[in-house]
N, C-alpha and C. Protein backbone atom coordinates (compact mmCIF):
# COMPACT_ATOMS: atom_id res chain seq x y z
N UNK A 1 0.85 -1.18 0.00
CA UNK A 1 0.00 0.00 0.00
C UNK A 1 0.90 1.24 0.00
N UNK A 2 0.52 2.12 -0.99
CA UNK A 2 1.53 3.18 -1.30
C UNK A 2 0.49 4.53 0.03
N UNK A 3 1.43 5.09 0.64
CA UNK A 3 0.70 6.09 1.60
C UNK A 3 1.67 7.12 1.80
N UNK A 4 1.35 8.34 2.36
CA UNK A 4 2.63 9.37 2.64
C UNK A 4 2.46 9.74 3.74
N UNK A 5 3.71 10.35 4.38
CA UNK A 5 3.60 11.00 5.81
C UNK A 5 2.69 12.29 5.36
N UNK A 6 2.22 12.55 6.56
CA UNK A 6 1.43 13.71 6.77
C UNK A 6 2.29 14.69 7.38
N UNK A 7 3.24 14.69 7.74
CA UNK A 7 3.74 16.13 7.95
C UNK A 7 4.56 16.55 6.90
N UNK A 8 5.46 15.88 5.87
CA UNK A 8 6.49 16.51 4.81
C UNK A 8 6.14 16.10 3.74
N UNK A 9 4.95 14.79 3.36
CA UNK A 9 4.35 14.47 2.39
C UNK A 9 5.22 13.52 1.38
N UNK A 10 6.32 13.28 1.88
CA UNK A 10 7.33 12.01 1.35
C UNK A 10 6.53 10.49 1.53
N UNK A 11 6.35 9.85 0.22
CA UNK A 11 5.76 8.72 -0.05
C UNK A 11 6.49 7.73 0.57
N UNK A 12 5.83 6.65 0.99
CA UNK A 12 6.31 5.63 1.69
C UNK A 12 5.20 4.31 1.01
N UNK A 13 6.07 3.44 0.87
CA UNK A 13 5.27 1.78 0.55
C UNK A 13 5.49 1.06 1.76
N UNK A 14 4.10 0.50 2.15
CA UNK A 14 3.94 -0.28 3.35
C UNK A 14 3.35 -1.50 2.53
N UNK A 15 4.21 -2.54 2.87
CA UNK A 15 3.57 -4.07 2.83
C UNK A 15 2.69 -4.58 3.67
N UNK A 16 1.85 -4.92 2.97
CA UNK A 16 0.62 -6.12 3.32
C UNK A 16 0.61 -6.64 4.60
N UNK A 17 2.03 -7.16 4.75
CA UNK A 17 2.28 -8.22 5.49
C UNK A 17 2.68 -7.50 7.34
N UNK A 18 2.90 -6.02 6.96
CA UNK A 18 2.87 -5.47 8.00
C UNK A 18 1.82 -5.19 9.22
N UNK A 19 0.89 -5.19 8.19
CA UNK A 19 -0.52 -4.66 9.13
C UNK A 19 -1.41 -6.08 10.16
N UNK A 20 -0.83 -6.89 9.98
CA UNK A 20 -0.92 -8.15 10.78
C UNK A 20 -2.41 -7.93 11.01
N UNK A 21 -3.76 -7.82 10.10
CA UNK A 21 -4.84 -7.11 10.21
C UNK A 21 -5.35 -6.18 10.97
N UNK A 22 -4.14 -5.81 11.77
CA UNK A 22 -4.79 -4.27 12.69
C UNK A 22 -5.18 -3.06 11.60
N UNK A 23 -5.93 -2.47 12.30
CA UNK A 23 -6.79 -1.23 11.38
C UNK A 23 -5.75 0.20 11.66
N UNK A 24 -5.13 0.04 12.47
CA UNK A 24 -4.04 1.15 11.81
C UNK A 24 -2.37 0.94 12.25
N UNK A 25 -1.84 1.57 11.53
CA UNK A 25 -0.33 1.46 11.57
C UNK A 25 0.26 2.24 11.27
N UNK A 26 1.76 2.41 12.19
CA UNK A 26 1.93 4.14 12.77
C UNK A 26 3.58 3.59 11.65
N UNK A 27 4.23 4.92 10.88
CA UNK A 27 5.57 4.28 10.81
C UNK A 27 6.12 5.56 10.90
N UNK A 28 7.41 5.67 11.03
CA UNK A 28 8.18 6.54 11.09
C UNK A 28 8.59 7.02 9.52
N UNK A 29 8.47 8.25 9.31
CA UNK A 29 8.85 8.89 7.98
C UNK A 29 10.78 8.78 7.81
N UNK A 30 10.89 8.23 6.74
CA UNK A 30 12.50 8.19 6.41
C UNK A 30 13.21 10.06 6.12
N UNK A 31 12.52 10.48 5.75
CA UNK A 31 12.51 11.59 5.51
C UNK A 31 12.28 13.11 6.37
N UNK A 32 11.57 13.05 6.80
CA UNK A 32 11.53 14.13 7.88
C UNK A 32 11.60 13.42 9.57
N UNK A 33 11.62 12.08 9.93
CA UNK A 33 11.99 11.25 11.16
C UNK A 33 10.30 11.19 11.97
N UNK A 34 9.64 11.72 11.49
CA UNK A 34 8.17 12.29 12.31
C UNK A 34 6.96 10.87 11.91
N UNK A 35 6.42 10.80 13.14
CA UNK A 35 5.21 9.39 12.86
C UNK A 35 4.09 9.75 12.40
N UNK A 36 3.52 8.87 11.57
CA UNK A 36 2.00 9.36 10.92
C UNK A 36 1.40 8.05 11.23
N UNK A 37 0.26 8.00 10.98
CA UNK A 37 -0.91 6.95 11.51
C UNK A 37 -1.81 6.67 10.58
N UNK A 38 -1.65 5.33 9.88
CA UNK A 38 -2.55 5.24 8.73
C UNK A 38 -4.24 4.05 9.04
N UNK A 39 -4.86 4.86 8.61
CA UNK A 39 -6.15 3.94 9.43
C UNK A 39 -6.26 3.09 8.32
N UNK A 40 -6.72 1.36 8.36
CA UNK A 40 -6.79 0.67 7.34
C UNK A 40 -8.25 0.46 7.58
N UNK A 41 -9.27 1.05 6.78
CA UNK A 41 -10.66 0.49 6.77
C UNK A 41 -10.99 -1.15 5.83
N UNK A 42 -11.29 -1.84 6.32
CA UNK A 42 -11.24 -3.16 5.10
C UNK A 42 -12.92 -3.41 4.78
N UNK A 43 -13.20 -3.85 4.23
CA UNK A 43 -14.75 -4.27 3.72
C UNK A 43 -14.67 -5.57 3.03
N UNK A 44 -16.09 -6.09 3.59
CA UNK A 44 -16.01 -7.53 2.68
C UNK A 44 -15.76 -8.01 1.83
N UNK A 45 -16.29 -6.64 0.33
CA UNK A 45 -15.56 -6.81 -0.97
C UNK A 45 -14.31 -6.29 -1.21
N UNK A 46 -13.09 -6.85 -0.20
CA UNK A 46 -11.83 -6.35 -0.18
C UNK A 46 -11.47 -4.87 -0.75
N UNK A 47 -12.47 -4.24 -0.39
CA UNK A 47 -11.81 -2.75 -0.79
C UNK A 47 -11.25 -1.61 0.47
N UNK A 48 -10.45 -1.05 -0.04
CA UNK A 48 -9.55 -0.33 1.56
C UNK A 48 -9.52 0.95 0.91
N UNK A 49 -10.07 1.45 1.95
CA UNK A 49 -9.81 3.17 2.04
C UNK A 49 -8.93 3.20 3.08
N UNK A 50 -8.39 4.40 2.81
CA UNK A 50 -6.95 4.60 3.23
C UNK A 50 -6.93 6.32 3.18
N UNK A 51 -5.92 6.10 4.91
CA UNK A 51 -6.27 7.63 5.45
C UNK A 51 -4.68 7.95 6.00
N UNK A 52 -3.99 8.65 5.57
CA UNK A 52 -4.24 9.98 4.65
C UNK A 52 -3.96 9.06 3.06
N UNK A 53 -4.16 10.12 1.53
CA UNK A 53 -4.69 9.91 0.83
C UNK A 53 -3.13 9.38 0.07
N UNK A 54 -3.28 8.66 -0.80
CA UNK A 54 -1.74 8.09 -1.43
C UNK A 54 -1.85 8.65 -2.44
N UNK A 55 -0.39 9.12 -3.39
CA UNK A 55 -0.82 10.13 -3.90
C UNK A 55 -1.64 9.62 -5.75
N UNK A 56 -1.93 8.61 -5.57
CA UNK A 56 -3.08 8.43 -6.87
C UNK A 56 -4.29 8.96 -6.56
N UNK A 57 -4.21 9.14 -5.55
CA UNK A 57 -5.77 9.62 -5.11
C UNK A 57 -6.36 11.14 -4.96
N UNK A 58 -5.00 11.82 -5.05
CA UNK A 58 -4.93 13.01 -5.20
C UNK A 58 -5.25 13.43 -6.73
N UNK A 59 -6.21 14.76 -6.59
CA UNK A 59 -6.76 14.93 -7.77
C UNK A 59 -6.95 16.48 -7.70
N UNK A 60 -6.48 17.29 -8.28
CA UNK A 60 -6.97 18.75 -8.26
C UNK A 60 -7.90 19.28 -9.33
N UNK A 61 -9.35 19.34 -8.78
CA UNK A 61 -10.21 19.79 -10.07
C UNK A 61 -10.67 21.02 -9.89
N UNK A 62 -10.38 21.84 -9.61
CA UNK A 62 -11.00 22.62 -7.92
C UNK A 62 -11.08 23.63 -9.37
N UNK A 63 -10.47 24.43 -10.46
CA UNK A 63 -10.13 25.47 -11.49
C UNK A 63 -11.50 25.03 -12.32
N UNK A 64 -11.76 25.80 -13.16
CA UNK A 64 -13.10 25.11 -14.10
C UNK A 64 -12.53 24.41 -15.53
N UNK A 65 -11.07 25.16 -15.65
CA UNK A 65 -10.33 23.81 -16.51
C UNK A 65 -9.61 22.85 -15.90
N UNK A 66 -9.93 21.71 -16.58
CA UNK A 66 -9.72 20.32 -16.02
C UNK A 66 -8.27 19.95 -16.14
N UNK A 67 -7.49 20.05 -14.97
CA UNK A 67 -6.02 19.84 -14.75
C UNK A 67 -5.36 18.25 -14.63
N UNK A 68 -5.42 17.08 -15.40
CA UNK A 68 -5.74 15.97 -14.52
C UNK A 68 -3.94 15.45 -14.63
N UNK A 69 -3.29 14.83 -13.74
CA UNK A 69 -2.41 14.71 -13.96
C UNK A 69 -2.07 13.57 -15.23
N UNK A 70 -0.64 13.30 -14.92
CA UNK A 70 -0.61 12.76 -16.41
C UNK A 70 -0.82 11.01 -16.29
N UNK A 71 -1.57 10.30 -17.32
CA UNK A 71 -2.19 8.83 -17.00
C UNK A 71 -0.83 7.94 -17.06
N UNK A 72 -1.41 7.17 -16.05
CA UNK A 72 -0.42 5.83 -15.40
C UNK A 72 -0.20 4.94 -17.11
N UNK A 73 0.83 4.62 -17.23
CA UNK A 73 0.55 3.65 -18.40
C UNK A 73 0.16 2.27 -17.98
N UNK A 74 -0.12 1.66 -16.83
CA UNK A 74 -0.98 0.78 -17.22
C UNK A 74 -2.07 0.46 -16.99
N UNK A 75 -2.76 2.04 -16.61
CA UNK A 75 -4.73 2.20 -17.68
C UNK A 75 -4.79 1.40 -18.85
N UNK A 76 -5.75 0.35 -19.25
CA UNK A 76 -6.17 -0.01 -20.19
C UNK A 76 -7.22 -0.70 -19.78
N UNK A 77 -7.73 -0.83 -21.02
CA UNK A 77 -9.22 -1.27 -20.85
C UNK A 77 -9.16 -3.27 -20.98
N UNK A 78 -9.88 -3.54 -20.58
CA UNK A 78 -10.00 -5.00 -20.07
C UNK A 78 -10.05 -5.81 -22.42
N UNK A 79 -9.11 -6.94 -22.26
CA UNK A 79 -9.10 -7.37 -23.58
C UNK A 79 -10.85 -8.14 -23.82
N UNK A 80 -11.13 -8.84 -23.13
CA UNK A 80 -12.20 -9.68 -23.45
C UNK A 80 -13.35 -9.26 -22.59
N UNK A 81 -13.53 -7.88 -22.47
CA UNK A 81 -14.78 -7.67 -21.81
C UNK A 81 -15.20 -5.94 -22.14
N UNK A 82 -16.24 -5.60 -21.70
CA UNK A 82 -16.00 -3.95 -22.04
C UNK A 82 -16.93 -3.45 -20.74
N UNK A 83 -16.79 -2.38 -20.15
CA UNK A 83 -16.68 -2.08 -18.82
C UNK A 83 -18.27 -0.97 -19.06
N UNK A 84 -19.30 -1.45 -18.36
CA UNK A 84 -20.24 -0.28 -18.41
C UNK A 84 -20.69 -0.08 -17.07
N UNK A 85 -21.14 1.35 -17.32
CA UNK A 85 -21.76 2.16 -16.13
C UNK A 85 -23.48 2.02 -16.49
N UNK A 86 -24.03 1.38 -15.52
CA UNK A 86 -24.97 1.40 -15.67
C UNK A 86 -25.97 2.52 -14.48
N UNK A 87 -26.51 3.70 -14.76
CA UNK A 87 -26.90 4.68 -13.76
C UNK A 87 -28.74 3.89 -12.89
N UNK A 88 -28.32 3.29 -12.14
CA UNK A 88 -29.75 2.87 -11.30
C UNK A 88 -30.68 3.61 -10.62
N UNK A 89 -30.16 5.00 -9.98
CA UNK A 89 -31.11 5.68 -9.71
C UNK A 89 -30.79 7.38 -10.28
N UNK A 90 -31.22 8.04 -9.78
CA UNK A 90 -31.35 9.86 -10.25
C UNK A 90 -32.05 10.11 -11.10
N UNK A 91 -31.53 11.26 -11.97
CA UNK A 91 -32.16 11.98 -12.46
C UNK A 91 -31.77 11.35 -14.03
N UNK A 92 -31.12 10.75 -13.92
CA UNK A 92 -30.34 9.82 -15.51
C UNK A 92 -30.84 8.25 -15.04
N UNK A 93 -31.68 7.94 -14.71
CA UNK A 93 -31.97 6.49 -13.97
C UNK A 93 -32.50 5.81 -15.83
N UNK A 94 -31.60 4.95 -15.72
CA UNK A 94 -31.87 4.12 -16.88
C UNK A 94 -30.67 4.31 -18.02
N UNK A 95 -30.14 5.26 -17.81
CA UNK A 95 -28.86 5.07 -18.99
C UNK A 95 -27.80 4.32 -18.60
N UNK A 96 -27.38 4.12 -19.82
CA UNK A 96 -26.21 3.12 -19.34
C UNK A 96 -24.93 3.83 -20.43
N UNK A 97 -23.71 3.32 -19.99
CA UNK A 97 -21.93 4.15 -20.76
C UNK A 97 -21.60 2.99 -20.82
N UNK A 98 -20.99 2.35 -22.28
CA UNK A 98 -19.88 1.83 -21.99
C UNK A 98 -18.35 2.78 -22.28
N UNK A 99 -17.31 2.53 -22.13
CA UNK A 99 -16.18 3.03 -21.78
C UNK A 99 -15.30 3.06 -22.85
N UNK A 100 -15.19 4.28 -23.62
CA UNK A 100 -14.32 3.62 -24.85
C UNK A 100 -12.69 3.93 -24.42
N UNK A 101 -12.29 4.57 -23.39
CA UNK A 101 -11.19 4.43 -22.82
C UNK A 101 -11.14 4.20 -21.71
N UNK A 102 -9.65 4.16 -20.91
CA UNK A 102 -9.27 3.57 -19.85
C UNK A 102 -9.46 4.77 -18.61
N UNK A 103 -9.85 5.70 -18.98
CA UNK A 103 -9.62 6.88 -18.23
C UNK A 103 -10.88 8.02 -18.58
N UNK A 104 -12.01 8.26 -17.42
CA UNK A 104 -12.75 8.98 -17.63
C UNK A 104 -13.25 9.90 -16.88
N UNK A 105 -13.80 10.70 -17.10
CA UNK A 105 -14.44 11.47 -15.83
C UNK A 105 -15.90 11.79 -16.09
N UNK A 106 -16.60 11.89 -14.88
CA UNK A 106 -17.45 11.86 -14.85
C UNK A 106 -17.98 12.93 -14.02
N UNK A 107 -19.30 13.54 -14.86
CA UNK A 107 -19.58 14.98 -14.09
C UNK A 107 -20.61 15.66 -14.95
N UNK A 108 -21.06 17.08 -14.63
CA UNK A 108 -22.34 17.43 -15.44
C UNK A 108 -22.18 18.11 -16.65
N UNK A 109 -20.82 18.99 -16.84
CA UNK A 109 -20.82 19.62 -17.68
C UNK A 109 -19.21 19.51 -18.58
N UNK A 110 -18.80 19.01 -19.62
CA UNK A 110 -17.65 19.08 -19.70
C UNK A 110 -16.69 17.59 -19.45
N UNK A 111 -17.71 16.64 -19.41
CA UNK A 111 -17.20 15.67 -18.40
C UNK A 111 -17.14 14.64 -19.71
N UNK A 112 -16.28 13.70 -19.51
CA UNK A 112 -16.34 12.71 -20.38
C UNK A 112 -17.92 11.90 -20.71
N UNK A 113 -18.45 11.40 -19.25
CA UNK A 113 -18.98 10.86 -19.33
C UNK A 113 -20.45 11.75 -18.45
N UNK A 114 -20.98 12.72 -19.27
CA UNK A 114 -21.71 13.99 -18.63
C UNK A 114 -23.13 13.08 -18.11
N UNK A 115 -23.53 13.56 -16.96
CA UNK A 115 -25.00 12.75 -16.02
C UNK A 115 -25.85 14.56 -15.95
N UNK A 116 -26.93 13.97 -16.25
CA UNK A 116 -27.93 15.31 -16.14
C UNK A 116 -28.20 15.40 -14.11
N UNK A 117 -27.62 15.71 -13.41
CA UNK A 117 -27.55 15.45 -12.10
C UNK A 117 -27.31 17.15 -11.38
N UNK A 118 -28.18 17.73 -11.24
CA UNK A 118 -27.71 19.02 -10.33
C UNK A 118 -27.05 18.80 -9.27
N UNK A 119 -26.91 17.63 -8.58
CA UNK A 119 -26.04 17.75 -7.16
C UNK A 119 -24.50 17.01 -7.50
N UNK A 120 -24.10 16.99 -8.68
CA UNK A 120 -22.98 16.39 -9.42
C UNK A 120 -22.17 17.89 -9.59
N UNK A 121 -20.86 17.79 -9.57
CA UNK A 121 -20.01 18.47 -9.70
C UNK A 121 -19.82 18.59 -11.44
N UNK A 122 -19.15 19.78 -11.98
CA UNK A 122 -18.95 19.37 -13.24
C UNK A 122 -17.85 18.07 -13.25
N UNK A 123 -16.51 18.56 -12.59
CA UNK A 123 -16.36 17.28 -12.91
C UNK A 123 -15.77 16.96 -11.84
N UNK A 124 -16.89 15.53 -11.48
CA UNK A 124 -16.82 15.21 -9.79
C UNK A 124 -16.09 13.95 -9.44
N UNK A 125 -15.94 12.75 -10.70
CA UNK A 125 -15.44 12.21 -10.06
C UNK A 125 -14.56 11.46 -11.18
N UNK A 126 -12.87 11.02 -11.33
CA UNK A 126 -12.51 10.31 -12.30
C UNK A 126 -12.69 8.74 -11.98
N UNK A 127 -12.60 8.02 -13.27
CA UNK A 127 -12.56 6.58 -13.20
C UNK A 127 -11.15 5.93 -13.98
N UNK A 128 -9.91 5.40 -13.71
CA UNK A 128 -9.32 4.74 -14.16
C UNK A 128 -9.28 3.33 -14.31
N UNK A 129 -9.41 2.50 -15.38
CA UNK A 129 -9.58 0.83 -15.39
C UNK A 129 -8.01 0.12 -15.86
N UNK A 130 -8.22 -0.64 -15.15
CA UNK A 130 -6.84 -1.48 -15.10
C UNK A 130 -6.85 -3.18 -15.38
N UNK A 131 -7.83 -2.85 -16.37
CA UNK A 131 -8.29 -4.03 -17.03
C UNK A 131 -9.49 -4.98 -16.12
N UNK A 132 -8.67 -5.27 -15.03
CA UNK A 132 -9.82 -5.96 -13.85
C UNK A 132 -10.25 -5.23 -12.89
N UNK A 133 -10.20 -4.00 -12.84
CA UNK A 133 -10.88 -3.13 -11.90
C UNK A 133 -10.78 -2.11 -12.05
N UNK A 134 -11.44 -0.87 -11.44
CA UNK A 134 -11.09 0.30 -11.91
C UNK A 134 -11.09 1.37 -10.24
N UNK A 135 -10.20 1.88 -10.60
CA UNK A 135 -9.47 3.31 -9.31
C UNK A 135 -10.95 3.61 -9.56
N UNK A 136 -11.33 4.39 -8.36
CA UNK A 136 -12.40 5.44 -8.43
C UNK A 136 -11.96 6.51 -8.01
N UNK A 137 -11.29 7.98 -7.69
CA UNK A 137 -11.11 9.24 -7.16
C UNK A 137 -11.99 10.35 -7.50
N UNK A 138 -12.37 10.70 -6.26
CA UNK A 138 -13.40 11.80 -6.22
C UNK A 138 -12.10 13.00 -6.32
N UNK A 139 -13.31 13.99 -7.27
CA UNK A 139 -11.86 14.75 -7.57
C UNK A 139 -12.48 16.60 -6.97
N UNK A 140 -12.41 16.51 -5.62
CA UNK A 140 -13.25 17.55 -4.43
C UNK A 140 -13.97 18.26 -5.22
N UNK A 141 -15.49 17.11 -5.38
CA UNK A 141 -16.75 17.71 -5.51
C UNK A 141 -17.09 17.81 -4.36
N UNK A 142 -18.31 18.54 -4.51
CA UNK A 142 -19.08 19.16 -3.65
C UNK A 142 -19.39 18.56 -3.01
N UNK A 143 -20.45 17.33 -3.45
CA UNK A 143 -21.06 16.82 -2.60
C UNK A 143 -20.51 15.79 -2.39
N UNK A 144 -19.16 15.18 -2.81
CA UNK A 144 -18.51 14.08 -2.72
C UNK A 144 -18.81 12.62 -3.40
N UNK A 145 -18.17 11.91 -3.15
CA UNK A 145 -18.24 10.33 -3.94
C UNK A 145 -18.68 9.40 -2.93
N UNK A 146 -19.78 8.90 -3.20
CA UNK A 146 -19.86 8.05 -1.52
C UNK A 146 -19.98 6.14 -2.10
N UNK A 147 -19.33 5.40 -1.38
CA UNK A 147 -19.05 3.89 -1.88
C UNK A 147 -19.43 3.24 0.04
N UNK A 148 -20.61 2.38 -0.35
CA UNK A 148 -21.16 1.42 0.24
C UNK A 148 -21.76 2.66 1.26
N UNK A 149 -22.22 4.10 1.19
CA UNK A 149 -22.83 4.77 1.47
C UNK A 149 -21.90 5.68 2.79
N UNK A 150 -20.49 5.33 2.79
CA UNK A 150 -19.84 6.16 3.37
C UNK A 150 -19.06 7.61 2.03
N UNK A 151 -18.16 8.64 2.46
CA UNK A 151 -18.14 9.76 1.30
C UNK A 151 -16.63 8.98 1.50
N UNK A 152 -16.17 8.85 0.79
CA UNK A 152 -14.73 8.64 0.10
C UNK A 152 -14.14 9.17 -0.75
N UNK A 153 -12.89 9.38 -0.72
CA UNK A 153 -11.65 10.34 -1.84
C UNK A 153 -11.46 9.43 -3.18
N UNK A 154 -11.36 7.83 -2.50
CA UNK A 154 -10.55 7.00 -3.70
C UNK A 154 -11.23 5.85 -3.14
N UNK A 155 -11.60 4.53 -4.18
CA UNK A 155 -11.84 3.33 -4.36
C UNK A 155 -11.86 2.71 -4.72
N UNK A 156 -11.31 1.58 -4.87
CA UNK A 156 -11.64 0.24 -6.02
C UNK A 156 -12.33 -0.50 -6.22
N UNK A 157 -12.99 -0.19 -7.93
CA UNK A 157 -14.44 -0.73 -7.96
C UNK A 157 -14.04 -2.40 -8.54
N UNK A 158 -14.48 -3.16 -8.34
CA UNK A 158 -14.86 -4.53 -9.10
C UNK A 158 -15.91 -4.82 -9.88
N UNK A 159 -16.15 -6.05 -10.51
CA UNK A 159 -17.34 -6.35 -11.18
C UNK A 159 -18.55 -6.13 -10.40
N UNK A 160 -19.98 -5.28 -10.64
CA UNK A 160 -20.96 -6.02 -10.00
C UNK A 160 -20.74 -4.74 -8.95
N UNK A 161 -19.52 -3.87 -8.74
CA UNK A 161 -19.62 -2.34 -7.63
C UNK A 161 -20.86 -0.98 -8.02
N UNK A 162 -21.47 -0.88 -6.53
CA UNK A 162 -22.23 0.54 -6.81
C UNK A 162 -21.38 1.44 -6.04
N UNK A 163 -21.45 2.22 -6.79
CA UNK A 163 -20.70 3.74 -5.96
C UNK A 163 -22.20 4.92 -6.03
N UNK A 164 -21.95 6.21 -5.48
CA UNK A 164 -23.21 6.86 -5.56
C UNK A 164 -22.62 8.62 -5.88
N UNK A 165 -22.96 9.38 -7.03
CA UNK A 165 -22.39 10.50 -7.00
C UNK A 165 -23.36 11.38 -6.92
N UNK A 166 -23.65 12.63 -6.45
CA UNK A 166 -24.88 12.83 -6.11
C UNK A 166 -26.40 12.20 -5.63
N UNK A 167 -27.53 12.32 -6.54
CA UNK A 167 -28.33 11.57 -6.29
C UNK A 167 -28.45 10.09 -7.30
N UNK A 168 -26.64 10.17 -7.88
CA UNK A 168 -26.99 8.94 -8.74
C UNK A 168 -26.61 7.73 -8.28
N UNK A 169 -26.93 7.12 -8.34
CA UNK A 169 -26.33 5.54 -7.75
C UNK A 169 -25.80 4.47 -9.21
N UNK A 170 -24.74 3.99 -9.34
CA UNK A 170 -24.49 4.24 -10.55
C UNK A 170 -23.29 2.51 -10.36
N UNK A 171 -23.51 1.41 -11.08
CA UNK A 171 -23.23 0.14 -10.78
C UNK A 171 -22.15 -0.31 -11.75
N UNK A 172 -20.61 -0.89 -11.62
CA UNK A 172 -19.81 -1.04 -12.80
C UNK A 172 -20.02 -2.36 -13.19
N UNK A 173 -19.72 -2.95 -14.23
CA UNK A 173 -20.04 -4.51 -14.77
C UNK A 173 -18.91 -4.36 -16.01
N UNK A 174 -18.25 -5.69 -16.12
CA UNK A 174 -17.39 -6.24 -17.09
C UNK A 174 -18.40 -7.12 -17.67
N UNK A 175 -18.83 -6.69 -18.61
CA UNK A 175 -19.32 -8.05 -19.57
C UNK A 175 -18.35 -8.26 -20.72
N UNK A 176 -18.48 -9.53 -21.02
CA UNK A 176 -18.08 -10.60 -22.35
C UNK A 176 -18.54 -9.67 -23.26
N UNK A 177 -17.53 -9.37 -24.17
CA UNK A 177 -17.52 -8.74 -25.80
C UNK A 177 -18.75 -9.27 -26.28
């Protein structure tokens, strides 16, 4: 798990194998000598939010032009499947996206993948896919990104994941070509 100190912001990789399943773990920064405290939230569908934010999860959209940093090369889209958003509830309840790239954003105005949603940010939240799953980062909308109905920065969605962006509730699926 890639995480950074919170006081000088120098990245640090913590192994797996450290957290002996305790929910948080303190380490000493190599870099400035100072301790930070990382909370490990876990959930049934193995997804971990992670506090403070690592820096993929960092996203500055905050300007009304869209600043996004530059894409990981190994975004790509899944070979034998194609990745759709299917929107289940709001004000877009019934459309469905599939994904013609690995990298999208999503939001009301301007957005790759635009939702008719007034409580949606223009552009509120990105999606990166990595063939078998895809990053989720809320990129400080307003009303935030909320996954399994808590507000979250960053997440990893799987087959069969709802996340909720405004009043949309909005479900990812890999289907067969």
């Amino acid at each position: 798990m890639q995480t950074a100190c919170i006081h000088c912001g120098a990245e640090h990789l913590l192994k797996e194998g450290q957290f002996g399943g305790h929910s948080k773990v303190q380490f000493k920064c190599s870099k400035c000598g100072k301790t930070t405290i990382v909370e490990i939230k876990r959930r049934v569908d193995s997804t971990v939010v992670m506090s403070p934010l690592p820096s993929f999860a960092r996203a500055d959209a905050s300007s009304s032009n869209l600043q996004l940093p530059p894409a990981d090369p190994g975004l790509r889209l899944p070979e034998k499947a194609k990745v759709v958003l299917s929107v289940l509830s709001g004000p877009s309840k019934g459309e469905s996206h599939t994904l013609a790239k690995p990298r999208v954003v999503l939001g009301r105005k301007g957005a790759d993948i635009p939702l008719n949603d007034p409580e949606i940010s223009r552009h509120h939240c990105l999606l990166e896919v990595r063939e078998t799953y895809i990053n989720l980062k809320d990129m400080d909308s307003t009303n935030g990104t909320f996954f399994d109905e808590e507000r979250v920065r960053a997440a990893m969605l799987q087959d069969g994941t709802e996340f909720r962006i405004g009043g949309s509730l909005i479900r990812v699926n890999f289907q067969p070509k």
